[in-house]
Protein backbone atom coordinates (compact mmCIF):
# COMPACT_ATOMS: atom_id res chain seq x y z
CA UNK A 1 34.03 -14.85 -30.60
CA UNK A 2 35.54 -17.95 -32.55
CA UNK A 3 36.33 -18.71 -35.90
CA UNK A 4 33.40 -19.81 -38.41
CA UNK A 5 33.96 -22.64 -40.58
CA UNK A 6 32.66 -21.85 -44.00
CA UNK A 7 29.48 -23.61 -45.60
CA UNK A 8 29.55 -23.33 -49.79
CA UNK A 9 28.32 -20.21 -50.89
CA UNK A 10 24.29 -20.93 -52.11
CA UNK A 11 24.25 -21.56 -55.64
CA UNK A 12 21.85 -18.56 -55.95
CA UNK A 13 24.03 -15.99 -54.51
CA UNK A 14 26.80 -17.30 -57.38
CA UNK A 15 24.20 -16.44 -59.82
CA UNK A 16 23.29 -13.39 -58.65
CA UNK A 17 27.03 -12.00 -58.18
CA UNK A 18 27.81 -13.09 -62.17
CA UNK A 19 24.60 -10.65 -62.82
CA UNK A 20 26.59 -8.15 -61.02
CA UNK A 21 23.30 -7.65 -58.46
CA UNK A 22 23.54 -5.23 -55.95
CA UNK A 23 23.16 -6.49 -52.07
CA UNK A 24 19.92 -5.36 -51.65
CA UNK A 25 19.00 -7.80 -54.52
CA UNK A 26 21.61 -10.52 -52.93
CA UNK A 27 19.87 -10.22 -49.46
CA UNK A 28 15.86 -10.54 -50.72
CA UNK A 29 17.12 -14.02 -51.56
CA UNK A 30 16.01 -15.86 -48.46
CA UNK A 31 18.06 -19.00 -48.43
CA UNK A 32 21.24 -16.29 -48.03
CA UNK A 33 20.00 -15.67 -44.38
CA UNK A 34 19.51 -19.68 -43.94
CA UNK A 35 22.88 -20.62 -45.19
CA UNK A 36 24.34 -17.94 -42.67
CA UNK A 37 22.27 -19.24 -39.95
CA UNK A 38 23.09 -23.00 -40.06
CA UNK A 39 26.79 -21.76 -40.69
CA UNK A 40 27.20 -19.99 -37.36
CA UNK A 41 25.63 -22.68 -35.73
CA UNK A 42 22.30 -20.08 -34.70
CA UNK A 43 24.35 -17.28 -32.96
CA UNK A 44 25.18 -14.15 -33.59
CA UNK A 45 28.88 -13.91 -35.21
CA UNK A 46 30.35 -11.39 -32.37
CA UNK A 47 28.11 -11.67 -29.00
CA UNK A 48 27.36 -15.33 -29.88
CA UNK A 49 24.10 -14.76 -28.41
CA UNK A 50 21.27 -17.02 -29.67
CA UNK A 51 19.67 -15.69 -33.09
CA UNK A 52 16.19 -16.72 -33.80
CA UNK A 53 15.95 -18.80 -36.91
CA UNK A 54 14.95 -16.59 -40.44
CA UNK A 55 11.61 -17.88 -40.92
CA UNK A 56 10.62 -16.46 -37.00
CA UNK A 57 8.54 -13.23 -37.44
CA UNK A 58 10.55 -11.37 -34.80
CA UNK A 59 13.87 -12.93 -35.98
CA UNK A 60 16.05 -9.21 -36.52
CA UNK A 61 19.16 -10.18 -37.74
CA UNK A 62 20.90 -8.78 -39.50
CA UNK A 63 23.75 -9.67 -42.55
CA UNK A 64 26.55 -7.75 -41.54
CA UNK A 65 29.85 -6.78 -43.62
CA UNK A 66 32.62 -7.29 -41.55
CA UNK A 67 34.52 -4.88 -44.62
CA UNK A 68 31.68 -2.54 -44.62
CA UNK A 69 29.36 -2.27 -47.71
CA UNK A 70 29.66 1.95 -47.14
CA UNK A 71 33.09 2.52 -46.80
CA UNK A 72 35.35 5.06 -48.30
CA UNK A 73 38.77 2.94 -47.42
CA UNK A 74 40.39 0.16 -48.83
CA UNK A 75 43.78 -1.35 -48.37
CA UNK A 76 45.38 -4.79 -48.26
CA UNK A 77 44.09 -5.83 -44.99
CA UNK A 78 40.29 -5.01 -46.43
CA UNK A 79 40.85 -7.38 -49.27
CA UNK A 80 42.57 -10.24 -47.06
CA UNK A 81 40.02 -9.69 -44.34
CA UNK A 82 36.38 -9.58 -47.04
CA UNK A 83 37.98 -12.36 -49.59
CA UNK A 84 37.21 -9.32 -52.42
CA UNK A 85 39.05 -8.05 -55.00
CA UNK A 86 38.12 -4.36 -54.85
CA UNK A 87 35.56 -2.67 -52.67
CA UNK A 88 32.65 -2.86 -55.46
CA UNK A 89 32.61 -6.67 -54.87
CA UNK A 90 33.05 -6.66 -51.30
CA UNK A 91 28.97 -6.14 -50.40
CA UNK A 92 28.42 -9.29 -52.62
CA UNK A 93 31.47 -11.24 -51.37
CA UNK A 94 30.44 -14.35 -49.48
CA UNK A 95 33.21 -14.50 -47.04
CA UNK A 96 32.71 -10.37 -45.97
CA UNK A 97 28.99 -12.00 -44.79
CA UNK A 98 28.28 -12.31 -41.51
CA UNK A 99 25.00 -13.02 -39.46
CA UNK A 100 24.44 -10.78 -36.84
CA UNK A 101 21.64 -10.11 -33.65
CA UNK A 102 20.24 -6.77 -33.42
CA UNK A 103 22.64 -5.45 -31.42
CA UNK A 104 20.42 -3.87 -28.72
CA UNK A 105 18.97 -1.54 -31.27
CA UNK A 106 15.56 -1.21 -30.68
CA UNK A 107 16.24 -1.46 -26.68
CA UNK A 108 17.82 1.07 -24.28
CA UNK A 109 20.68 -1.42 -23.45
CA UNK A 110 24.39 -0.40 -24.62
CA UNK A 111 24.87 -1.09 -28.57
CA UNK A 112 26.86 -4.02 -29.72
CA UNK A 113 27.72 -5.87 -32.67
CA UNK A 114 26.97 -4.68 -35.80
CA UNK A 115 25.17 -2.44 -34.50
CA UNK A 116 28.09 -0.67 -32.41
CA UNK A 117 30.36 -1.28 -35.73
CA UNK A 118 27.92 0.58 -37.99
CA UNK A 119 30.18 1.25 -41.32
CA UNK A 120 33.65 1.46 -39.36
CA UNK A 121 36.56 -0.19 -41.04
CA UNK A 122 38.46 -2.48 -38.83
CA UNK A 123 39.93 -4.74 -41.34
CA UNK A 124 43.47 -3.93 -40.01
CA UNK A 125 42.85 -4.09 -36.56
CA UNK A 126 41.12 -7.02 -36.09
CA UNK A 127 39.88 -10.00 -38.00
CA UNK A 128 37.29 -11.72 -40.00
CA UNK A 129 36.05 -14.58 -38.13
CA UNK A 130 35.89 -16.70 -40.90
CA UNK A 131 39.28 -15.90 -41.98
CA UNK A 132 40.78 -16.52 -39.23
CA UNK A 133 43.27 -19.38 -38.14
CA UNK A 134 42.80 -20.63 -34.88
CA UNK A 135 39.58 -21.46 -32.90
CA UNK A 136 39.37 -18.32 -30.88
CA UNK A 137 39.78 -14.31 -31.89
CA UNK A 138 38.37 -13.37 -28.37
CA UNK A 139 38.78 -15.57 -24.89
CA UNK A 140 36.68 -15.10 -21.98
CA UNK A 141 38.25 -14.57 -18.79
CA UNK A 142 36.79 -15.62 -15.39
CA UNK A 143 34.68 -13.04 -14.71
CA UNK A 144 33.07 -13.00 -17.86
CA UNK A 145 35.32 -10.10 -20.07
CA UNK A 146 36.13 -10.90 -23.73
CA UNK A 147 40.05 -10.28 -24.52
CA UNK A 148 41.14 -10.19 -27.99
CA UNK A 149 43.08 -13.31 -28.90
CA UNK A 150 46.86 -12.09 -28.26
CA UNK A 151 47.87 -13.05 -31.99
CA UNK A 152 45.79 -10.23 -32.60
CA UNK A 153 46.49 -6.45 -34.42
CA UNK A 154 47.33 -4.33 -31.30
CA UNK A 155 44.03 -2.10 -32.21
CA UNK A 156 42.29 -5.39 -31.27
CA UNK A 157 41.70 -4.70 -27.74
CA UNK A 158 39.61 -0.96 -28.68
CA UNK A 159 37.72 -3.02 -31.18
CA UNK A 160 36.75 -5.15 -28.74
CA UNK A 161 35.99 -2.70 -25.87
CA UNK A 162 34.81 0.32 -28.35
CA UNK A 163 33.25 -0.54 -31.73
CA UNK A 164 31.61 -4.11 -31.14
CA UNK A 165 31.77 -3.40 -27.41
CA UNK A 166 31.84 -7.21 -26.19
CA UNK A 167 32.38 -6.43 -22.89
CA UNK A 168 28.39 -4.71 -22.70
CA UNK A 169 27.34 -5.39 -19.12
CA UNK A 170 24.90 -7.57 -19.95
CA UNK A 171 27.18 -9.74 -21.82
CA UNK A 172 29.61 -10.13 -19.14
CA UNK A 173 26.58 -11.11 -16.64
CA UNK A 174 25.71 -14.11 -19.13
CA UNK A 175 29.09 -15.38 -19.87
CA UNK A 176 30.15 -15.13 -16.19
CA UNK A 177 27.07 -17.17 -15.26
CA UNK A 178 27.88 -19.82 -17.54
CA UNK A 179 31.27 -19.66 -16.90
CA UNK A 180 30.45 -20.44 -13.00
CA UNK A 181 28.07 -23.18 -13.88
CA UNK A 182 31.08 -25.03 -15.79
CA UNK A 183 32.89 -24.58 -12.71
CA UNK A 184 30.44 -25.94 -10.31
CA UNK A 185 29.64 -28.78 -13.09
CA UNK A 186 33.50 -29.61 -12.81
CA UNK A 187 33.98 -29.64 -9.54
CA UNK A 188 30.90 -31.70 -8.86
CA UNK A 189 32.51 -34.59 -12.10
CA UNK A 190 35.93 -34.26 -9.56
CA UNK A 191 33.88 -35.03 -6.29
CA UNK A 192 35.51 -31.99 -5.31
CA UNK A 193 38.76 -34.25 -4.16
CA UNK A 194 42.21 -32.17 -3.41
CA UNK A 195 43.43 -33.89 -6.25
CA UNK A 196 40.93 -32.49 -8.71
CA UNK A 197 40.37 -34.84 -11.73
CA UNK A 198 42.32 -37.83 -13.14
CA UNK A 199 43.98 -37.14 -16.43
CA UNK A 200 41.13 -39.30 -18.66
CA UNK A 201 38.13 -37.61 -17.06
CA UNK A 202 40.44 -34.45 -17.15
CA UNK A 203 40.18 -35.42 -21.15
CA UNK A 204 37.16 -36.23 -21.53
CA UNK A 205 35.60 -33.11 -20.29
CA UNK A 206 37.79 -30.81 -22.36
CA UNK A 207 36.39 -32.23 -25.42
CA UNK A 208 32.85 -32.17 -23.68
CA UNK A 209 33.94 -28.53 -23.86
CA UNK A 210 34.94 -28.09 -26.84
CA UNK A 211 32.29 -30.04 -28.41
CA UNK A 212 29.61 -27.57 -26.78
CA UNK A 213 31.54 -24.67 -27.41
CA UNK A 214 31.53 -25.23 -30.91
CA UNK A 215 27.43 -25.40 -30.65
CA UNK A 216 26.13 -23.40 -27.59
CA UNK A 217 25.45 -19.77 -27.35
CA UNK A 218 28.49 -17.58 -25.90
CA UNK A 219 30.27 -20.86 -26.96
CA UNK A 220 33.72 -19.00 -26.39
CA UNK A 221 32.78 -19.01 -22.55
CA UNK A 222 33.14 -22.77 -23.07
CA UNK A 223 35.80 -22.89 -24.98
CA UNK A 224 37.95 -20.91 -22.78
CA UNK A 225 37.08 -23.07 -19.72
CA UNK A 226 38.57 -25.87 -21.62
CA UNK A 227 41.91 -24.02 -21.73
CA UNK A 228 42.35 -23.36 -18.12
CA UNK A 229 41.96 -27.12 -17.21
């Protein structure tokens, strides 16, 4: 999981806030779904898997809350983490909206996501991805586990593990895979030498890296590569 850079709120959703609509008014509005889309770059805002665009028939996402729109709790970490200024607002706030796959719901597969979250508060544990400061909440290690960025609450690794459960078998098997194919595509740029890579092409394929990690689905996988070299 890595930090989303904010797009401008759509003009309608402004509009619709200052009429005091309700989300199931805010979320009719197509272009909301759109905005969110091109935003996170066309994955999901926790696995990072691939989300089919909003005009597909089967797309099922779904606009998730990282403060929950049914919640009976509300401190200072909910209004840091949602950007609202009481709980009322937060289901209309534009930075407590998140894009979101289905989450293995209609499948027999282990919930994830939003999905997995369903209306559980962990504003204080963890954070918003779009709040957040550096480029990575969650690394990916070797063999394809997500661990919570140490800068982290110290709940972070059970919200990890337990409510968006990350670390879903089948999410591990993809980011290990792509994680060995970034090794194998190294190794073959070093021509596998004993003194691995010269410090420009060491360079220039961390920002390779980077650059797809900041695009690709699982892009953390990438982005954590990058680190180790």
């Amino acid at each position: 999981m890595q930090r989303i850079v904010q797009a401008p709120p759509p003009p309608r959703l402004t509009t619709l806030r200052n009429q005091n609509a309700t989300f199931d008014e805010v979320k009719a509005d197509g272009i909301l779904r759109w905005v969110l889309f091109e935003q996170q770059r066309g994955r999901c805002a926790y696995c990072e898997r691939p989300l089919r665009r909003p005009d597909h028939i089967e797309h099922k996402t779904k606009i998730e809350h990282f403060h929950p729109q049914n919640s009976d709790h509300w401190n200072e970490a909910c209004q840091q983490e949602s950007g609202a200024s009481d709980d009322f607002k937060a289901p209309t706030t534009w930075s407590n909206l998140l894009l979101c796959c289905d989450g293995n719901e209609s499948v027999t597969l282990a919930k994830t996501c939003d999905t997995s979250k369903s209306n559980t508060d962990i504003c204080s544990e963890f954070r918003n991805p779009r709040a957040w400061h550096s480029i990575l909440l969650v690394h990916i290690s070797r063999d394809g586990r997500a661990l919570p960025d140490p800068a982290l609450p110290d709940g972070a690794i059970g919200i990890v593990n337990n409510v968006l459960n990350l670390n879903e078998k089948e999410l591990v098997a993809a980011r290990r895979q792509i994680g060995l194919a970034l090794k194998n595509e190294i190794l073959a740029k070093s021509g596998r030498k004993p003194y691995g890579l010269s410090p420009s092409k060491r360079a220039n394929i961390i920002a390779r890296l980077r650059e797809r990690g900041l695009s690709q689905p699982y892009g953390s996988t990438y982005l954590s590569v990058a680190e180790l070299l």
